[in-house]
N, C-alpha and C. Protein backbone atom coordinates (compact mmCIF):
# COMPACT_ATOMS: atom_id res chain seq x y z
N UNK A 1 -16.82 -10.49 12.41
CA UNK A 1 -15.66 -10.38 11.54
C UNK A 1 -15.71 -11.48 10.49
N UNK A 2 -15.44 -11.04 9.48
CA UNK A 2 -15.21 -12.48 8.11
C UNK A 2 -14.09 -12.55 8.14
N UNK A 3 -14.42 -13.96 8.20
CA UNK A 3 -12.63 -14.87 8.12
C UNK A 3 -12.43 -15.21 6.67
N UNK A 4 -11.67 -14.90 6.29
CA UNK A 4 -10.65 -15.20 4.85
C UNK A 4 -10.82 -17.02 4.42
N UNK A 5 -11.27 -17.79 3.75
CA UNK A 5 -11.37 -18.51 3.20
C UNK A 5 -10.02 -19.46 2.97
N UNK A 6 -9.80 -20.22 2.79
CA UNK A 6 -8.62 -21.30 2.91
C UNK A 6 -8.55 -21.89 3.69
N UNK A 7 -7.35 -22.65 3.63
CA UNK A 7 -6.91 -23.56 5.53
C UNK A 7 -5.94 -22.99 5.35
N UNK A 8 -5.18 -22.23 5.43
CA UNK A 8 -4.34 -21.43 6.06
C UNK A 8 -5.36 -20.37 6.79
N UNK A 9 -6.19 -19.91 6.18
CA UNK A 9 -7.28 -18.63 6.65
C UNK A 9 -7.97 -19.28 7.96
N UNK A 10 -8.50 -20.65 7.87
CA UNK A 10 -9.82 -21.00 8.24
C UNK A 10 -8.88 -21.17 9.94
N UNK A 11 -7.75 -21.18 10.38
CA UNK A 11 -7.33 -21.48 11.63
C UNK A 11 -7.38 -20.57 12.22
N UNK A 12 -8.38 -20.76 13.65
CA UNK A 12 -8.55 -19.58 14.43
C UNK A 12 -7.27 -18.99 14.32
N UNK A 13 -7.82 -17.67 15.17
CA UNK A 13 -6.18 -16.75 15.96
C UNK A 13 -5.51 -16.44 14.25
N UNK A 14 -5.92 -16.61 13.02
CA UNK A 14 -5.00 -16.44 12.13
C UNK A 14 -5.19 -14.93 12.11
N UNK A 15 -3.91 -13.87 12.07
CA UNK A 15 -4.07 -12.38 12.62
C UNK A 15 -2.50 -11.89 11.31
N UNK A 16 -2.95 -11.09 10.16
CA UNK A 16 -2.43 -10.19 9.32
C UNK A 16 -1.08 -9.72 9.78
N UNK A 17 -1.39 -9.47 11.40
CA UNK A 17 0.06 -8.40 12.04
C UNK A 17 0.83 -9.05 12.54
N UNK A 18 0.16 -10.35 13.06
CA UNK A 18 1.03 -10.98 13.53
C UNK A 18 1.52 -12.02 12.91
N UNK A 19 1.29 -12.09 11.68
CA UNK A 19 2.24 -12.97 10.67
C UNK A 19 3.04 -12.06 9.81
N UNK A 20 2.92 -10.83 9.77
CA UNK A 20 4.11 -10.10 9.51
C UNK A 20 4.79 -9.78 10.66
N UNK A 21 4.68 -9.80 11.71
CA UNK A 21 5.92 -9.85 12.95
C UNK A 21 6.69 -11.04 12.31
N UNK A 22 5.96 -12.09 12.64
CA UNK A 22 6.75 -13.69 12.30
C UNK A 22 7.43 -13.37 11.49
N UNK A 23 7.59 -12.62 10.01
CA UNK A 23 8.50 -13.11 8.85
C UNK A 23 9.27 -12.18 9.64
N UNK A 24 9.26 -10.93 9.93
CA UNK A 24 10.20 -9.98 10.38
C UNK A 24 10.94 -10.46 11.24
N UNK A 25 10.74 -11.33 12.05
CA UNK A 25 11.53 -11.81 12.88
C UNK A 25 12.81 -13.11 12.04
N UNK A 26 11.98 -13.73 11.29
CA UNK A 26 12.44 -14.52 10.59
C UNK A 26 13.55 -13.91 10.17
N UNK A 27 13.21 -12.79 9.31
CA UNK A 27 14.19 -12.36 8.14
C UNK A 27 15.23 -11.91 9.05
N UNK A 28 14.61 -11.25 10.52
CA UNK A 28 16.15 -10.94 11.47
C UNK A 28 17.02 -11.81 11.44
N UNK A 29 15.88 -13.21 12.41
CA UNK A 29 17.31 -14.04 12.75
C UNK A 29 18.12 -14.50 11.58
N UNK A 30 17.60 -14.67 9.93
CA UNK A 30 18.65 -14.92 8.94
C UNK A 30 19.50 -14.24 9.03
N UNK A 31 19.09 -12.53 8.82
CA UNK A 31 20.09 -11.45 8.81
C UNK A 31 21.22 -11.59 9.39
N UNK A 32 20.98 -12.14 11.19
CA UNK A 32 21.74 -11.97 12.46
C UNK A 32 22.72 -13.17 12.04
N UNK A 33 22.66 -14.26 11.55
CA UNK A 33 23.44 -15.25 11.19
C UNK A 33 23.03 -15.95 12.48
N UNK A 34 22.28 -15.90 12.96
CA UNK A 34 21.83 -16.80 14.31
C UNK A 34 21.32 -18.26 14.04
N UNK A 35 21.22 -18.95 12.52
CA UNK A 35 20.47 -20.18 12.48
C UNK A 35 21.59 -20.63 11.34
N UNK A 36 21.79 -22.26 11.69
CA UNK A 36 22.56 -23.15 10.70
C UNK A 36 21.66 -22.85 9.51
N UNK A 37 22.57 -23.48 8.21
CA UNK A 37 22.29 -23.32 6.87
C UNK A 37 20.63 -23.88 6.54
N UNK A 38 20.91 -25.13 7.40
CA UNK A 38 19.64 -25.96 6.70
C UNK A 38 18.05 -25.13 7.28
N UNK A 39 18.77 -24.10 8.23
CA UNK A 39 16.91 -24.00 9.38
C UNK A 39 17.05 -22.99 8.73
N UNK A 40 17.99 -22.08 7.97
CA UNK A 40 17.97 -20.91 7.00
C UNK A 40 16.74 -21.01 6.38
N UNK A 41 16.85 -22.23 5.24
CA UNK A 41 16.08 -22.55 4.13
C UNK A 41 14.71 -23.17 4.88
N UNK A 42 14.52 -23.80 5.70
CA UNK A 42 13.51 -24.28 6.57
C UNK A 42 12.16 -22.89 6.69
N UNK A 43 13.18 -21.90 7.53
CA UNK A 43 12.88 -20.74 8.05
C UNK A 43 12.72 -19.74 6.72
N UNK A 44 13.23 -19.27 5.91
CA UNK A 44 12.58 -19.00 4.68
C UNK A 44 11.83 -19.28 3.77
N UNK A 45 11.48 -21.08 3.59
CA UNK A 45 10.27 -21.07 3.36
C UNK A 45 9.02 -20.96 3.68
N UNK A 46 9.56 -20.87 5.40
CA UNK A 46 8.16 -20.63 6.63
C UNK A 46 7.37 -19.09 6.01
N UNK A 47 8.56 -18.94 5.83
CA UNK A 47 8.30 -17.14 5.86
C UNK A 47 7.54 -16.80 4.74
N UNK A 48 8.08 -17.25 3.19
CA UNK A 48 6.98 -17.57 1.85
C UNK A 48 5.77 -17.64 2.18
N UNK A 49 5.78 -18.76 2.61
CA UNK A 49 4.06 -19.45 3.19
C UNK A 49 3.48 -18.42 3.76
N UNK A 50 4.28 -17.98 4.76
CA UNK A 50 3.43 -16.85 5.39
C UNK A 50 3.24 -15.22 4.51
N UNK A 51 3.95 -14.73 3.78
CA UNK A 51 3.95 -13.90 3.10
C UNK A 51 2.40 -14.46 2.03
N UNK A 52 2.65 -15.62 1.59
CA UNK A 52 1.35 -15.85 0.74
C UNK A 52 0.11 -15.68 1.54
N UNK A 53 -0.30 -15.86 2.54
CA UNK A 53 -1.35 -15.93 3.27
C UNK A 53 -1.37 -14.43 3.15
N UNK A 54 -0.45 -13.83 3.52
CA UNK A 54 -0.91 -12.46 3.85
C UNK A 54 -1.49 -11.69 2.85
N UNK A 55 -0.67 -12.30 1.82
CA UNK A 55 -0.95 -12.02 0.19
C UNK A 55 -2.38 -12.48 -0.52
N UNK A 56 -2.59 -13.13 -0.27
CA UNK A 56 -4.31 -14.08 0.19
C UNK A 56 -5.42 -13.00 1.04
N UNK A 57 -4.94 -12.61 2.08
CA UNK A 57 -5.60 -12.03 2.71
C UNK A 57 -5.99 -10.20 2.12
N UNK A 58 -4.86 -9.74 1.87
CA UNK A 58 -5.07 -8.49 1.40
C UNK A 58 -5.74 -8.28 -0.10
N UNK A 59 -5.31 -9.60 -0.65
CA UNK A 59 -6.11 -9.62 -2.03
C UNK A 59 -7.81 -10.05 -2.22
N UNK A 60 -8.04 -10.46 -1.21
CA UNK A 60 -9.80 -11.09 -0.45
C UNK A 60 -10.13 -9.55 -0.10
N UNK A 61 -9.33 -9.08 0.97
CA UNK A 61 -10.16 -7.45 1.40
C UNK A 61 -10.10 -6.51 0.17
N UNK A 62 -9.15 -6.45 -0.51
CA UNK A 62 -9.35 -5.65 -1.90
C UNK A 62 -10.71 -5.84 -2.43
N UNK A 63 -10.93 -7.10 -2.75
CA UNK A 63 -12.22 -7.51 -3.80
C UNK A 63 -13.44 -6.98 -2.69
N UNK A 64 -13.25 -7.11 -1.29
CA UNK A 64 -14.53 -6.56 -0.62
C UNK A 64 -14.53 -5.35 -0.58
N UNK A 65 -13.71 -4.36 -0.79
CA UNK A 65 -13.80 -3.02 -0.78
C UNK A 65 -14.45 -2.56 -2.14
N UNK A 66 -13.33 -3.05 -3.40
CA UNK A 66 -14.03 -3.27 -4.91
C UNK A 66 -15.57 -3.66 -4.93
N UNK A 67 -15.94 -4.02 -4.28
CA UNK A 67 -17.16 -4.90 -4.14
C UNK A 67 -18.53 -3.65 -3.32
N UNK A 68 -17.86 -3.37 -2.72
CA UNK A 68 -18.96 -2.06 -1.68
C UNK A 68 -18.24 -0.73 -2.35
N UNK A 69 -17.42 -0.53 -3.09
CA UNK A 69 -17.22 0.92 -3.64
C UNK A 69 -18.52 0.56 -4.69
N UNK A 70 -18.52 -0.63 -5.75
CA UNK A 70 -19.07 -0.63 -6.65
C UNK A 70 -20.57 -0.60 -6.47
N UNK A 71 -20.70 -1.50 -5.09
CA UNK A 71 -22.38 -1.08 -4.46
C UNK A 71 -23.05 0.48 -4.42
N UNK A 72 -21.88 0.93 -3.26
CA UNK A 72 -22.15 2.44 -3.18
C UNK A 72 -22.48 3.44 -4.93
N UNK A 73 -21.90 2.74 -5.63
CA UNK A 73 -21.59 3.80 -7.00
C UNK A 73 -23.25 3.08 -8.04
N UNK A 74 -23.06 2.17 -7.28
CA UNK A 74 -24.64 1.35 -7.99
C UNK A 74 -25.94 2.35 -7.89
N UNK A 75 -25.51 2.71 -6.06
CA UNK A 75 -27.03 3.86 -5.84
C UNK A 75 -27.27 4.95 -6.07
């Protein structure tokens, strides 16, 4: 398997689905009103960070697909 490039990427166990569970959960407990103001903003920027990685990640597999469509269309 190729691992995604960065240090957010480069930490084992780093897994696409399961950092969109994390924000989803996140965005619950905001929703639910379950966290004081300040772990709100704490906890929403967790969630950014993690949205960027993911955003990182899907934009790396794009260019490898772009990358082997354009191989395939080479031959």
């Amino acid at each position: 398997m190729v691992k995604r490039k960065g240090a957010s990427s480069s930490e084992e166990g780093w897994n696409y689905e399961a950092k969109v569970a994390e924000i989803e959960g996140i965005i619950a407990r905001i929703e639910a009103g379950e966290l004081e103001l300040e772990a709100v903003f704490d906890q929403f920027a967790t969630a950014v960070e993690y949205l960027r990685q993911c955003e990182g990640f899907l934009q790396q597999r794009q260019q490898q697909v772009d990358l082997l469509i354009e191989t395939l269309s080479d031959e």
